[in-house]
C-alpha atoms as a PDB file:
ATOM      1  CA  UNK A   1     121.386-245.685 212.838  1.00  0.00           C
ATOM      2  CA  UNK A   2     124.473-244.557 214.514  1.00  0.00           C
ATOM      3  CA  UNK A   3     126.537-247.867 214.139  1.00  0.00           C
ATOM      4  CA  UNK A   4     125.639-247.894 210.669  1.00  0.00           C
ATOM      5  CA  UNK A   5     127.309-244.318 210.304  1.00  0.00           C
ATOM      6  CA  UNK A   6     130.514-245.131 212.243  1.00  0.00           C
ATOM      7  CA  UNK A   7     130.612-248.614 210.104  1.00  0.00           C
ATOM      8  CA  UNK A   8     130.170-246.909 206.802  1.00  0.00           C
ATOM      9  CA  UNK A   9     132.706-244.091 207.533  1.00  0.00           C
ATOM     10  CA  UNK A  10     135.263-246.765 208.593  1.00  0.00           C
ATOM     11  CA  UNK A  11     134.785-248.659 205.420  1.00  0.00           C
ATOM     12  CA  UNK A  12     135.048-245.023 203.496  1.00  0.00           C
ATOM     13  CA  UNK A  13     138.698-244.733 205.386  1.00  0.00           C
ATOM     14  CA  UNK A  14     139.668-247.636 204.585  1.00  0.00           C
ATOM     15  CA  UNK A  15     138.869-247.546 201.001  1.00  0.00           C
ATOM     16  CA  UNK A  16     140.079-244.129 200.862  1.00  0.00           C
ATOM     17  CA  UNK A  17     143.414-246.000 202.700  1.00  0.00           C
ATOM     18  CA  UNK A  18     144.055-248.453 200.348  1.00  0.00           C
ATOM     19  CA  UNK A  19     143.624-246.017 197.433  1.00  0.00           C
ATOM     20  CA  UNK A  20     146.114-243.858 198.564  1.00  0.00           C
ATOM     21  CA  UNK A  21     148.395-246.179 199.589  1.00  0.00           C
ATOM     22  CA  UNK A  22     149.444-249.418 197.031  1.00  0.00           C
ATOM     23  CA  UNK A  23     152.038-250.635 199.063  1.00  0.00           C
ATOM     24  CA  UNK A  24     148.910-251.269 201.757  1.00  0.00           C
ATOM     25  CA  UNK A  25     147.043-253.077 199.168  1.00  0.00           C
ATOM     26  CA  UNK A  26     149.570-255.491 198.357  1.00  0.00           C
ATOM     27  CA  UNK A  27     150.195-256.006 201.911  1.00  0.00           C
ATOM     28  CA  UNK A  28     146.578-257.392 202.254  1.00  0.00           C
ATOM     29  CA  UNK A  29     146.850-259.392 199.338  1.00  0.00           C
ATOM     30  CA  UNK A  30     150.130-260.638 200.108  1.00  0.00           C
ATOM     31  CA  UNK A  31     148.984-261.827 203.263  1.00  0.00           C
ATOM     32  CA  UNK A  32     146.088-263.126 202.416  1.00  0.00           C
ATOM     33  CA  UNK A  33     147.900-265.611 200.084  1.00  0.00           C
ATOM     34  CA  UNK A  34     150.640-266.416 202.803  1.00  0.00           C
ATOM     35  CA  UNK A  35     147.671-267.608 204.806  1.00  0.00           C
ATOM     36  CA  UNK A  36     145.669-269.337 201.982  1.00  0.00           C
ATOM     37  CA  UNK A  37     149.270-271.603 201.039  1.00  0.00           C
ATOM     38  CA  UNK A  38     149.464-272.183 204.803  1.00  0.00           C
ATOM     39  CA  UNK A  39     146.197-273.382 204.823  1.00  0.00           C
ATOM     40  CA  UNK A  40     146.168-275.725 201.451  1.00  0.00           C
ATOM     41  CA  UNK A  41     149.523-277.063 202.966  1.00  0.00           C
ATOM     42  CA  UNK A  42     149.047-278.139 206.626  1.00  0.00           C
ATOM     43  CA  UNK A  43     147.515-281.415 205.922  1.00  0.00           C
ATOM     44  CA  UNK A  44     149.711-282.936 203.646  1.00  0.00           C
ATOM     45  CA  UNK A  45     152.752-281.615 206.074  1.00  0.00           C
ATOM     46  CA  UNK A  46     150.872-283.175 208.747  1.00  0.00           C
ATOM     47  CA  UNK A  47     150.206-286.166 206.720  1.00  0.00           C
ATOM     48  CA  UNK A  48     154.390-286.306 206.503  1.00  0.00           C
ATOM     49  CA  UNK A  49     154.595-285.843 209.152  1.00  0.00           C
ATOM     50  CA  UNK A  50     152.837-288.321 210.626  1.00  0.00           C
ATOM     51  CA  UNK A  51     154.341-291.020 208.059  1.00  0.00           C
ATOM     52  CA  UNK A  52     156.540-293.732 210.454  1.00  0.00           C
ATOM     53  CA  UNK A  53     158.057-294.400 206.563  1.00  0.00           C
ATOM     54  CA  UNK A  54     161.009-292.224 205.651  1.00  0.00           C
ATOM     55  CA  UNK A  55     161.400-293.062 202.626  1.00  0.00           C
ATOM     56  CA  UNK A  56     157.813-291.617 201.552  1.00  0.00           C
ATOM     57  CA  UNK A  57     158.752-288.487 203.263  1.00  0.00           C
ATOM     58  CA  UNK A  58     162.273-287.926 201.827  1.00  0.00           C
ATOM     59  CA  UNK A  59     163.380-289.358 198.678  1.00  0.00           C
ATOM     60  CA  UNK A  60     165.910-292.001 198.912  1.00  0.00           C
ATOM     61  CA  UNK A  61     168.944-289.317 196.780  1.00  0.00           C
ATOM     62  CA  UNK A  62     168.136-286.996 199.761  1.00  0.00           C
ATOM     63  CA  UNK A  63     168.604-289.572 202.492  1.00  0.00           C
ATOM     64  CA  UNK A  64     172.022-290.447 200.654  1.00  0.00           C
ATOM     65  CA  UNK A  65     173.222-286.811 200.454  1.00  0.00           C
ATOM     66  CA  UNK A  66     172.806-286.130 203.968  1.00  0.00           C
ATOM     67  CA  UNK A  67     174.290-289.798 204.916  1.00  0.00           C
ATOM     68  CA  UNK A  68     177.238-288.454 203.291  1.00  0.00           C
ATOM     69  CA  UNK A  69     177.822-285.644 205.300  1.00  0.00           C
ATOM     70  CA  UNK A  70     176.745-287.752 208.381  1.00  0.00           C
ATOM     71  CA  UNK A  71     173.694-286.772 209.261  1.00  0.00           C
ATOM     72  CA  UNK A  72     171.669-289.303 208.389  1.00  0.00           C
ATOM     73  CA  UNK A  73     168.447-290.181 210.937  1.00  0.00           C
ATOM     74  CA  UNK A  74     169.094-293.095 212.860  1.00  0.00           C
ATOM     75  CA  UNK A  75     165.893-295.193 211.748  1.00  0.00           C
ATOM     76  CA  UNK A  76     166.770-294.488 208.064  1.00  0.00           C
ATOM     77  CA  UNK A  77     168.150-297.245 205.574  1.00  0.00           C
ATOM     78  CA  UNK A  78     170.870-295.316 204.823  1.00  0.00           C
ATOM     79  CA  UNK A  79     172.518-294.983 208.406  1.00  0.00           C
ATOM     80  CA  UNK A  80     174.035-297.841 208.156  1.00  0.00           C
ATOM     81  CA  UNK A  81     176.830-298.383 205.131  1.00  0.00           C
ATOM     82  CA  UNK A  82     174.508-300.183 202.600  1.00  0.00           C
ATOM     83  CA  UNK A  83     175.132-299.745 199.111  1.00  0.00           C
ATOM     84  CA  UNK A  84     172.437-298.219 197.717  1.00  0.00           C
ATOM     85  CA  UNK A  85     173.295-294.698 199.659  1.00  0.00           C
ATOM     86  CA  UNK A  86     176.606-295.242 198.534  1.00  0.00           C
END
């Protein structure tokens, strides 16, 4: 009957915690969505990740910009001076 105290009077403190205190409210929520979008999202960067295609990881206009500037990966179609990136 004890624990039950001690776990009912740190639920009361919390709840009295959060009542007193917005800012520590939204800091739960706000957290708890960072880790909810970090969870939805892993597997499709992983599944980018794991792509051996750039192409279907970076759109072609993207691959051109940074071919550009010169940095362009060295397995990409654009690396070389073909005229699409052009």
């Amino acid at each position: 009957m004890i624990a039950a105290d001690t776990a009912d009077s740190r639920l009361g403190r919390l709840r009295a915690a959060l009542a007193e205190s917005p800012p520590l409210l939204w800091s739960f929520v706000y957290f708890f969505c960072l880790l909810s979008g970090y969870y939805v999202l892993r597997p499709v960067r992983e599944a980018m990740a794991a792509s051996s295609d750039i192409e279907a990881v970076f759109p072609a206009a993207l691959i051109g910009f940074f071919a550009d500037r010169g940095v362009a990966p060295a397995n990409s179609p654009c690396s070389s001076s073909s005229p699409r990136c052009s």
